[in-house]
Protein backbone atom coordinates (compact mmCIF):
# COMPACT_ATOMS: atom_id res chain seq x y z
CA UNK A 1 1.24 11.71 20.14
CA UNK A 2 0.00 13.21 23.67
CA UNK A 3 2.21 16.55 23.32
CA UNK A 4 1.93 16.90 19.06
CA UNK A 5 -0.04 20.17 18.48
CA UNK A 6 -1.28 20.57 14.76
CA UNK A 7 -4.51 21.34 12.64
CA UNK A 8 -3.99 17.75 10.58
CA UNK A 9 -2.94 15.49 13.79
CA UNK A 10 -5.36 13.73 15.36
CA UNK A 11 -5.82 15.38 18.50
CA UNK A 12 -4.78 13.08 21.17
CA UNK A 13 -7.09 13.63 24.70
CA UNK A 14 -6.60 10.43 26.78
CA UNK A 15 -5.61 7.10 26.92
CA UNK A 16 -5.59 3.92 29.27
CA UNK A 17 -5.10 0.26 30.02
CA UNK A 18 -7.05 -1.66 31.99
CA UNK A 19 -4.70 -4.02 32.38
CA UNK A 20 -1.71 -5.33 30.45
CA UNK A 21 -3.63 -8.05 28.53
CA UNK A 22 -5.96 -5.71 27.51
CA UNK A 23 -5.12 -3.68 24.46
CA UNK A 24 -4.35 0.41 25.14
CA UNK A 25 -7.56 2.85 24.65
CA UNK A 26 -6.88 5.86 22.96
CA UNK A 27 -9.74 9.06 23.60
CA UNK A 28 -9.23 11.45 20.76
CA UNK A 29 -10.95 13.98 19.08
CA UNK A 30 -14.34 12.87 17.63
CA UNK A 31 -13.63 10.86 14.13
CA UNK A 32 -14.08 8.22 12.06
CA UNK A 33 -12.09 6.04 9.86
CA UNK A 34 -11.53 7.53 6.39
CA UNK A 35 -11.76 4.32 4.96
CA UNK A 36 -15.55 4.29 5.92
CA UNK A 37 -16.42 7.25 4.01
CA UNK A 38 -13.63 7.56 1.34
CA UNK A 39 -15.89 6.04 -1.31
CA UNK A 40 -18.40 8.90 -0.99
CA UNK A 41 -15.21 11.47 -1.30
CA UNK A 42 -15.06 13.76 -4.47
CA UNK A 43 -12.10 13.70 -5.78
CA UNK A 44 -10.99 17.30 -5.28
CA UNK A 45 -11.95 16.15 -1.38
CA UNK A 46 -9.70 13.79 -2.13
CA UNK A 47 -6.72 15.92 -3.42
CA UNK A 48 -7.10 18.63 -0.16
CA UNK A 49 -7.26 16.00 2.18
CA UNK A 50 -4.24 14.53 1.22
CA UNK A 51 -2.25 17.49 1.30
CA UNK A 52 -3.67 17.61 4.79
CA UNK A 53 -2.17 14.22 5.39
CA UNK A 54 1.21 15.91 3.58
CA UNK A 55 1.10 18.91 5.78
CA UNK A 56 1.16 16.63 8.79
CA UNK A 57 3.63 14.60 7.59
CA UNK A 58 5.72 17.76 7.30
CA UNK A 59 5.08 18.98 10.63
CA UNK A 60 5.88 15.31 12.21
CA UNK A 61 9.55 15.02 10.55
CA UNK A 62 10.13 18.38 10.09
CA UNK A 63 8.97 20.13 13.09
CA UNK A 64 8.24 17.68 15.64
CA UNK A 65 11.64 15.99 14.64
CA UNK A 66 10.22 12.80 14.89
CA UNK A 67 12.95 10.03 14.86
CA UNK A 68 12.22 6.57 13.59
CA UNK A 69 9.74 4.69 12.25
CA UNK A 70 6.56 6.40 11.92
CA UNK A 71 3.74 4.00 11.30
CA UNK A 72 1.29 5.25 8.29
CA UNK A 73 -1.58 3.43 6.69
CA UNK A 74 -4.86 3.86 5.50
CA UNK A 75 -5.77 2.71 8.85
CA UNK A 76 -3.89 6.08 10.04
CA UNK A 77 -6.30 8.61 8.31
CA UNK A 78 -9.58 9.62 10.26
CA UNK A 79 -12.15 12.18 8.98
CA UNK A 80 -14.35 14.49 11.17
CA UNK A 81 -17.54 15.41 11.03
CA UNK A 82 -16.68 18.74 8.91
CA UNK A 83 -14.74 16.76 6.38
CA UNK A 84 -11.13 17.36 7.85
CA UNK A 85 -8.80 14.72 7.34
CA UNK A 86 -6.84 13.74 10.25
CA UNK A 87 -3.47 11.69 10.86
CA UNK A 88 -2.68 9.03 13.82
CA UNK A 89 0.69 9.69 14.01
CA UNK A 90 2.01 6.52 15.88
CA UNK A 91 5.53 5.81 16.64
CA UNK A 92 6.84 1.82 16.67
């Protein structure tokens, strides 16, 4: 995630541990869950933010060359304060 460059990936700025029983702290661009707001989304907010999501998608196997599995969910999606939607892109 720290070295993916694109418009519809979460920008990744830092991240930590404390310690090892403590779970790892990611600093990102400022967002929020979509699943928070996607109740108040239009749906033709809905349609271009998911070919956002599609668009990063894209970029991650087709660009990037991501290998493996590539954990997506609605908990992956984030929204920023102009509306953007966002992807986590997190490999397991």
């Amino acid at each position: 995630m720290r070295s993916l460059r694109h418009p519809n990936v979460l920008r990744f700025i830092d991240g930590f541990q404390q310690d090892s029983s403590k779970p790892y702290v990611l600093v990102t661009e400022r967002v929020s869950p979509l699943s928070h707001s996607l109740k108040q989304q239009a749906p033709l907010q809905i349609r271009l933010g998911l070919q956002k999501i599609v668009q990063a998608l894209d970029f991650v196997v087709n660009v990037a060359k991501i290998t493996g599995h590539v954990d997506i969910d609605k908990d992956s999606i984030f929204i920023t304060a102009q509306g953007n939607w966002k992807l986590l892109v997190h490999e397991t």
